[in-house]
N, C-alpha and C. Protein backbone atom coordinates (compact mmCIF):
# COMPACT_ATOMS: atom_id res chain seq x y z
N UNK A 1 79.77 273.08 -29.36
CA UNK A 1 79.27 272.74 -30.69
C UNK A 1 77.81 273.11 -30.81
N UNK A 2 77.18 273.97 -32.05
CA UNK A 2 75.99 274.15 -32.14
C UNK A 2 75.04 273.07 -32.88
N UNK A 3 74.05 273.16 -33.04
CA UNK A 3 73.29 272.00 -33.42
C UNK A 3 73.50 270.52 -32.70
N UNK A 4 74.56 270.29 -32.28
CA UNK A 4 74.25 268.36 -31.76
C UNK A 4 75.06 268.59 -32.51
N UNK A 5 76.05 268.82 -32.93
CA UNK A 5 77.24 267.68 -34.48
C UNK A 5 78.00 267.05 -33.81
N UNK A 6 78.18 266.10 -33.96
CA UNK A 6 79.32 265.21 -32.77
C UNK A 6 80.42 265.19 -33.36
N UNK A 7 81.44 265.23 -32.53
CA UNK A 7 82.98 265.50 -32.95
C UNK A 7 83.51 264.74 -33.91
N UNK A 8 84.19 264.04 -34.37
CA UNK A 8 84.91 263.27 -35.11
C UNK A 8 84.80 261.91 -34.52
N UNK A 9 84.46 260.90 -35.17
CA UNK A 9 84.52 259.84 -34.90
C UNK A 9 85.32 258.77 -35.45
N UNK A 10 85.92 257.96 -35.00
CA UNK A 10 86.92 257.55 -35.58
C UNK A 10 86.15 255.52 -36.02
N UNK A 11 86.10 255.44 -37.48
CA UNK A 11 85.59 254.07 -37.80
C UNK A 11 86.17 252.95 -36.54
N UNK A 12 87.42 253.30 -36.62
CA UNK A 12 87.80 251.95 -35.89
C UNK A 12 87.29 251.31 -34.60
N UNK A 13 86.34 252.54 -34.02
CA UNK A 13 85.61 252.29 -32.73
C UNK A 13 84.17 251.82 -32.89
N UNK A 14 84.00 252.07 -34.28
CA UNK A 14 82.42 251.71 -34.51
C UNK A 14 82.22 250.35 -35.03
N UNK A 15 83.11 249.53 -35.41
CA UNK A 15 82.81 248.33 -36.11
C UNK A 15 82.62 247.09 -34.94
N UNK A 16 82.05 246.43 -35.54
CA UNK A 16 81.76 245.18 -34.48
C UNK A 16 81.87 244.10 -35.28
N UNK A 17 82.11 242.78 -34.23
CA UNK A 17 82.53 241.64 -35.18
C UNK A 17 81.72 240.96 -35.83
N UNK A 18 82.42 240.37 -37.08
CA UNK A 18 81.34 239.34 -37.15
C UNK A 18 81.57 238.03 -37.75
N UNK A 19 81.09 237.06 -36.69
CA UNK A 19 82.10 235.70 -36.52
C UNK A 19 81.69 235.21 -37.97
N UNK A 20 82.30 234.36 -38.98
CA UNK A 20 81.67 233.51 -39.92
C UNK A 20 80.77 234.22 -40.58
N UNK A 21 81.02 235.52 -41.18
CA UNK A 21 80.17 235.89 -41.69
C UNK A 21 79.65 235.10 -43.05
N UNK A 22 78.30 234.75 -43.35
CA UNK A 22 77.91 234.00 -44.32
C UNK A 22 78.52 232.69 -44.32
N UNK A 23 78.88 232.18 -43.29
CA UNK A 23 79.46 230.71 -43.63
C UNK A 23 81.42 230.81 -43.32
N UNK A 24 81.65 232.43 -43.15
CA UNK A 24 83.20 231.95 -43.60
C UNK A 24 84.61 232.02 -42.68
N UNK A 25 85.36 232.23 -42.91
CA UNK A 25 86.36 231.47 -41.72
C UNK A 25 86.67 232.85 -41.35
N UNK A 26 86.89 232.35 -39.59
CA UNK A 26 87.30 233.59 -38.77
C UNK A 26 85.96 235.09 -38.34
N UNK A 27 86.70 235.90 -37.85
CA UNK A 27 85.59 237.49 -37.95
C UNK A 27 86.03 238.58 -38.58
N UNK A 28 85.39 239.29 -39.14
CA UNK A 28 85.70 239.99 -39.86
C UNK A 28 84.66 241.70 -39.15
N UNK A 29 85.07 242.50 -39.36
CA UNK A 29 84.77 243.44 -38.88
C UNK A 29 83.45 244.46 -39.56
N UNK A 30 82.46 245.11 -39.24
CA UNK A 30 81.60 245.94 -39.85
C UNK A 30 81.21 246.87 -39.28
N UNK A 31 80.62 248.05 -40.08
CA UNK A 31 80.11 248.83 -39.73
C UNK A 31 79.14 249.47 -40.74
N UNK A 32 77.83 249.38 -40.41
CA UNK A 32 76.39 249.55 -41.19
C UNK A 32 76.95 251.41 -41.28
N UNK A 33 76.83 251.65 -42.38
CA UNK A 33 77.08 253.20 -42.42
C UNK A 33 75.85 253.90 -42.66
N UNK A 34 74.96 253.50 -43.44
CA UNK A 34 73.72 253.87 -44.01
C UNK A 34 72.65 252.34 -43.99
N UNK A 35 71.46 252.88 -43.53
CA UNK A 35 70.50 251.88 -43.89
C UNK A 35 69.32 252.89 -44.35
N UNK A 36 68.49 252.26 -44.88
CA UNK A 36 67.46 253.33 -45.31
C UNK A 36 66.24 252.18 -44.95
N UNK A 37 65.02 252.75 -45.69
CA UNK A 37 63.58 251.66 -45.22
C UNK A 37 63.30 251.39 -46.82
N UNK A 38 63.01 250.39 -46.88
CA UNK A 38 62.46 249.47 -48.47
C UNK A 38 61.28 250.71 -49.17
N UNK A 39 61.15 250.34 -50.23
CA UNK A 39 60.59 251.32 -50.95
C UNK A 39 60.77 252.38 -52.02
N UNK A 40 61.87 252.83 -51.47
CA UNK A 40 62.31 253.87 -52.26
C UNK A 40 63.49 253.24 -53.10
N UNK A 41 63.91 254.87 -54.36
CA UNK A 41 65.08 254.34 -54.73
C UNK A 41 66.43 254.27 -54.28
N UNK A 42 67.34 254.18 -54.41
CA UNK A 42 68.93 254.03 -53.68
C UNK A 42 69.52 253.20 -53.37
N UNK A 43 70.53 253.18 -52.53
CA UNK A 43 70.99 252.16 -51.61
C UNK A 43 70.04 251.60 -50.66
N UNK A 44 70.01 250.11 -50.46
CA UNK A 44 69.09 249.56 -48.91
C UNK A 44 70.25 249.88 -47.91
N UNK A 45 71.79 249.78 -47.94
CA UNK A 45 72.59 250.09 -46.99
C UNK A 45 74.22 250.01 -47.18
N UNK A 46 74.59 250.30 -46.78
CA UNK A 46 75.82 250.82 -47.44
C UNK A 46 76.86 250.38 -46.20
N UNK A 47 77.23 249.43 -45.98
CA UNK A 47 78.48 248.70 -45.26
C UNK A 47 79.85 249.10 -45.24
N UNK A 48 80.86 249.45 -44.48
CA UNK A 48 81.77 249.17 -44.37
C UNK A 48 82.94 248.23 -44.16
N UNK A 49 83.47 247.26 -44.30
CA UNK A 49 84.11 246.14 -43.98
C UNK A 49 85.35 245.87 -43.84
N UNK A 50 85.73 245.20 -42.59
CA UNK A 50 87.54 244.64 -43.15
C UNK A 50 87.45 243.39 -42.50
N UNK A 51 88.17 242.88 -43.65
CA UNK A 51 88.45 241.36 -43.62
C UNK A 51 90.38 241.47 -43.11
N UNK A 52 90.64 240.67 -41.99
CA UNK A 52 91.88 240.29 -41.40
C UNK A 52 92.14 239.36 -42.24
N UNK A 53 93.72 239.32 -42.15
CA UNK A 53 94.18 238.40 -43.07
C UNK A 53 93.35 236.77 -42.54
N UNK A 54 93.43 236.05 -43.92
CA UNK A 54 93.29 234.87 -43.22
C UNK A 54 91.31 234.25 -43.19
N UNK A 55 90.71 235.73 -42.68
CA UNK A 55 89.60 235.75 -43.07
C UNK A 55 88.50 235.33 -44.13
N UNK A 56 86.89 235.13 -43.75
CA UNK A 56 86.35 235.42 -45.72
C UNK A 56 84.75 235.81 -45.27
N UNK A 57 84.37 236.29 -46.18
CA UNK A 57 82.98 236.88 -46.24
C UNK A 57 82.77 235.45 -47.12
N UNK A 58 81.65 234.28 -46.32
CA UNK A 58 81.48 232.82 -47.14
C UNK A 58 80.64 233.30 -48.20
N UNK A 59 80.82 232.07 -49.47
CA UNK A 59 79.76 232.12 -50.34
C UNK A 59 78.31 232.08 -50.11
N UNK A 60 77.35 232.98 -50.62
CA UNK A 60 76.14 233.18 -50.02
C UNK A 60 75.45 233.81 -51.73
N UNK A 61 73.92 233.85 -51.66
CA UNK A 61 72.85 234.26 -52.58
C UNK A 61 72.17 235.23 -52.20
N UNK A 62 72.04 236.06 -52.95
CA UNK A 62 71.00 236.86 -52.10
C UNK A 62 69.64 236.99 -53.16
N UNK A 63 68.35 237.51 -52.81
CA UNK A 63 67.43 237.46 -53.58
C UNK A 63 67.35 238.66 -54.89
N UNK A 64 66.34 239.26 -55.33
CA UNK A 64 65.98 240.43 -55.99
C UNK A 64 67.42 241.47 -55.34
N UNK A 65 68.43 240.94 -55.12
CA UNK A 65 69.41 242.46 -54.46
C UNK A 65 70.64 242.41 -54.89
N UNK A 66 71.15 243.66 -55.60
CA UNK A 66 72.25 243.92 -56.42
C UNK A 66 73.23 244.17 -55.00
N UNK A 67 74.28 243.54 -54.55
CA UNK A 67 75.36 243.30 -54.05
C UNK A 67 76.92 244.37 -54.41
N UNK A 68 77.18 245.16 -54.41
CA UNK A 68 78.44 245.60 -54.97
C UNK A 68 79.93 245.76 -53.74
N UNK A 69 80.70 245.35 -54.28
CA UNK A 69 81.91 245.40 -53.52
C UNK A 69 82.79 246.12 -54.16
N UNK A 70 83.25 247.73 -53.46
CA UNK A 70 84.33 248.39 -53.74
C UNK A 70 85.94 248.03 -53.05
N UNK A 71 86.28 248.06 -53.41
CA UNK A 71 87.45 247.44 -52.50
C UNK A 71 88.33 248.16 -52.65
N UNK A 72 88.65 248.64 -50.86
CA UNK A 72 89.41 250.23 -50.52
C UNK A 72 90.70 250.14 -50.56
N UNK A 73 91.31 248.88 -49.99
CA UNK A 73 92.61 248.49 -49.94
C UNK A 73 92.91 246.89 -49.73
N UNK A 74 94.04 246.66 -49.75
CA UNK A 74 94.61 245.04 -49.44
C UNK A 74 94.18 244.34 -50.87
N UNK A 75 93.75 243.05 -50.74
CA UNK A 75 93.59 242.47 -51.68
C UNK A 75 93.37 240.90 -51.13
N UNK A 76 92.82 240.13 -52.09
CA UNK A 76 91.89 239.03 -51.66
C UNK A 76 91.59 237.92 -53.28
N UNK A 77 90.51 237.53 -52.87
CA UNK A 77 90.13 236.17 -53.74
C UNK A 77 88.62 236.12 -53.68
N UNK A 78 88.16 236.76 -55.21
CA UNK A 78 86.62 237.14 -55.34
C UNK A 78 85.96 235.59 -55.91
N UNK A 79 85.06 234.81 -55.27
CA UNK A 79 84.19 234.39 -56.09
C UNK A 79 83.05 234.66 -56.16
N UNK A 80 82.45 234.30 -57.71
CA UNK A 80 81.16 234.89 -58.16
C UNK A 80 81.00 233.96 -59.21
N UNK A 81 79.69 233.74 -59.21
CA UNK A 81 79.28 232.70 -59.97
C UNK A 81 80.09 231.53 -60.20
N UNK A 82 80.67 231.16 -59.82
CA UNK A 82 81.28 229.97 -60.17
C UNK A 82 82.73 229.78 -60.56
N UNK A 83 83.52 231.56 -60.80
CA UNK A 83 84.87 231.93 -60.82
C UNK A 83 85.49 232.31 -59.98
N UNK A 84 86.65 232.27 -59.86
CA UNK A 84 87.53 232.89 -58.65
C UNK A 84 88.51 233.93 -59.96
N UNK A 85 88.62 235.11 -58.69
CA UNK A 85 89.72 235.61 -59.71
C UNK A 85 90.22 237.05 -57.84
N UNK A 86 91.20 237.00 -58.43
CA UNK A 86 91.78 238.88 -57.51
C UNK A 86 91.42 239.48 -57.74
N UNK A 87 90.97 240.82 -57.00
CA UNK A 87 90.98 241.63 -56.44
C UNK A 87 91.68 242.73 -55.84
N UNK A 88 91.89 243.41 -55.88
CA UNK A 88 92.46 244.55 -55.05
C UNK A 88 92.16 246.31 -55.04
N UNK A 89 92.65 246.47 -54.18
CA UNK A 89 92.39 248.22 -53.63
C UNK A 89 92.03 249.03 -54.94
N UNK A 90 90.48 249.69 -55.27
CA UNK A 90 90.02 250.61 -56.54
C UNK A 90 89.28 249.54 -57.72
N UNK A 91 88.94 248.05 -57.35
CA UNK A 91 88.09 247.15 -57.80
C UNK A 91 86.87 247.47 -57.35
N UNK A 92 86.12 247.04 -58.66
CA UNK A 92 84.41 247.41 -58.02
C UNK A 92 83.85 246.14 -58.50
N UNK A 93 82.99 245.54 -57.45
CA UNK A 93 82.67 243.76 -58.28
C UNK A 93 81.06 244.11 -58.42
N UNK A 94 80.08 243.64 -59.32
CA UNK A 94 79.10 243.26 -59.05
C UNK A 94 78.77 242.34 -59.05
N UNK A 95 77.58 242.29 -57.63
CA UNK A 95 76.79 240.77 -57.69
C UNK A 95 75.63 240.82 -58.07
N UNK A 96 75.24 240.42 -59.05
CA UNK A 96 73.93 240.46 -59.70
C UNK A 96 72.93 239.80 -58.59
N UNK A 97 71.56 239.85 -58.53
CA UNK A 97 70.37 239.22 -58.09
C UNK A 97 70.24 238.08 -58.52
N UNK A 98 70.07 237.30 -57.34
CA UNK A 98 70.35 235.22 -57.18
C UNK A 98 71.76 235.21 -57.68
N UNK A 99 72.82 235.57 -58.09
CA UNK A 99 74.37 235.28 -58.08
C UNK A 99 74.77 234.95 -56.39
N UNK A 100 75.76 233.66 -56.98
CA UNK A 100 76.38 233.08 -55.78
C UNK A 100 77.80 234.10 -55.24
N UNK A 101 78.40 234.78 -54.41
CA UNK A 101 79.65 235.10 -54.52
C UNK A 101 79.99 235.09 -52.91
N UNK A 102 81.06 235.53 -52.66
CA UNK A 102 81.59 235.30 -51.39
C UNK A 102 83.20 236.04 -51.45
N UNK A 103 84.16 236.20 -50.92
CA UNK A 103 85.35 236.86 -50.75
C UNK A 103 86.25 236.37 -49.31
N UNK A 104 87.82 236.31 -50.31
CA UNK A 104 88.43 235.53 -49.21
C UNK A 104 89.95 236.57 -49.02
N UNK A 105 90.40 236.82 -47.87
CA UNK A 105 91.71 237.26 -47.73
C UNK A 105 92.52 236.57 -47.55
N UNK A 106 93.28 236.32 -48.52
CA UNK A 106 94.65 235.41 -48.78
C UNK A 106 95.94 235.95 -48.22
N UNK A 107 95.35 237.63 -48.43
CA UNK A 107 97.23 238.59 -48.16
C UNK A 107 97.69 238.47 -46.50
N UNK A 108 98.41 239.48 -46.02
CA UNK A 108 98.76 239.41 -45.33
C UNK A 108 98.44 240.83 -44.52
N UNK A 109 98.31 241.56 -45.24
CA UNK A 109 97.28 242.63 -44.82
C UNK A 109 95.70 242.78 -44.75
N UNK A 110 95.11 243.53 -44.10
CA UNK A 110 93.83 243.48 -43.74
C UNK A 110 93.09 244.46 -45.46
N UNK A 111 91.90 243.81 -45.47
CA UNK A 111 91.15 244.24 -46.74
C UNK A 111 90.29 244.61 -46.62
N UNK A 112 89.88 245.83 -46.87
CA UNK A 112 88.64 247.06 -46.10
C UNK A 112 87.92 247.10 -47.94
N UNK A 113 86.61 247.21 -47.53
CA UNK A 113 85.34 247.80 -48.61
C UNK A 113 84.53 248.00 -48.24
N UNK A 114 83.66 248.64 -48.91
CA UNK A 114 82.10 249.30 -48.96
C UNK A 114 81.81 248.17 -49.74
N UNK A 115 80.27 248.37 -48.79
CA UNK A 115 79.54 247.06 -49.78
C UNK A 115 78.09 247.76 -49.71
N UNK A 116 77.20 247.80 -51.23
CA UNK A 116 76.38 248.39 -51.57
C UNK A 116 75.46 247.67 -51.58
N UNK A 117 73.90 247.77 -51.03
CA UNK A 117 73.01 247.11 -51.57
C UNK A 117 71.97 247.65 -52.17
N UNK A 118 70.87 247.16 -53.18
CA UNK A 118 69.94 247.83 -53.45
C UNK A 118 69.20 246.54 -53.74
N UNK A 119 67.89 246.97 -53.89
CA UNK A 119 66.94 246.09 -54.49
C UNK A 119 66.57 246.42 -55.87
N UNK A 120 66.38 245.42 -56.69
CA UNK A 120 65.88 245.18 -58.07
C UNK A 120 64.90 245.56 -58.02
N UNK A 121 64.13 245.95 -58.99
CA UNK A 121 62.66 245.64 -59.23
C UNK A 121 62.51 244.90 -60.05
N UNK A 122 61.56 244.07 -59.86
CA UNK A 122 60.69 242.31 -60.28
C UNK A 122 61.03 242.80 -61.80
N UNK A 123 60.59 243.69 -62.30
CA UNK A 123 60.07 244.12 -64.05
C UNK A 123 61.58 244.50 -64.58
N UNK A 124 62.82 244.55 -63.89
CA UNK A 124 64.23 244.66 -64.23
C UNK A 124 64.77 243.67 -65.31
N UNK A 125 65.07 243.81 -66.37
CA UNK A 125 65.23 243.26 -67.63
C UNK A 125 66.26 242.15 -67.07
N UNK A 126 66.36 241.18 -67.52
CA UNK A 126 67.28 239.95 -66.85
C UNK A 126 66.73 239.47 -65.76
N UNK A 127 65.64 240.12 -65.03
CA UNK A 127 65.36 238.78 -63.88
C UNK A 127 64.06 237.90 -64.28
């Protein structure tokens, strides 16, 4: 191979656990795909995730940071702000800045997403 390109890598070897994430039951699996350094515009980092059945990403806040959950496959139980509603595979949720939300796998299959972050800026209309 020229340049360094490394062969094919396969996600399922790159994720690591993670017990209770935010508070919630069981581990659920990740893998940081992108991180970048504060400052600029874009994504702050761009996650991969699967939740095992049974699993949940707990309810949690985050500050000035827009939250988004694509959701690749399976299906689950979104709360946000104060609602619960489903989910499933080609859903895109947003979590607004200071919104409460969290995500639970109810199915019986495992529930994989990208999860987006960015930061607001302070002067962003609504905060």
């Amino acid at each position: 191979m020229s340049g360094g390109a490394r062969p094919v890598v396969n996600l399922g070897k790159l994720f690591s656990p993670k017990p209770h994430d935010h508070g919630g039951r069981g581990t659920i699996l990740a893998h940081r795909i992108l991180s970048r350094d504060g400052g600029g515009p874009g994504a702050s980092f761009i996650d991969l995730a699967v939740l095992p059945p049974g699993t949940s990403i707990g309810r949690h806040r985050h500050g000035r940071d827009r939250e988004t959950y694509v959701v690749l496959s399976g299906s689950g139980v979104m709360y946000r702000d104060g609602a619960e509603f489903r989910v499933s595979a080609g859903d895109v949720v947003v979590n607004e800045p200071y919104g409460e939300h969290g995500l639970s796998n109810d199915a019986d299959a495992d529930l994989a997403l990208l999860v987006f972050e960015e930061e607001v800026p302070d002067d962003a209309p609504g905060l």
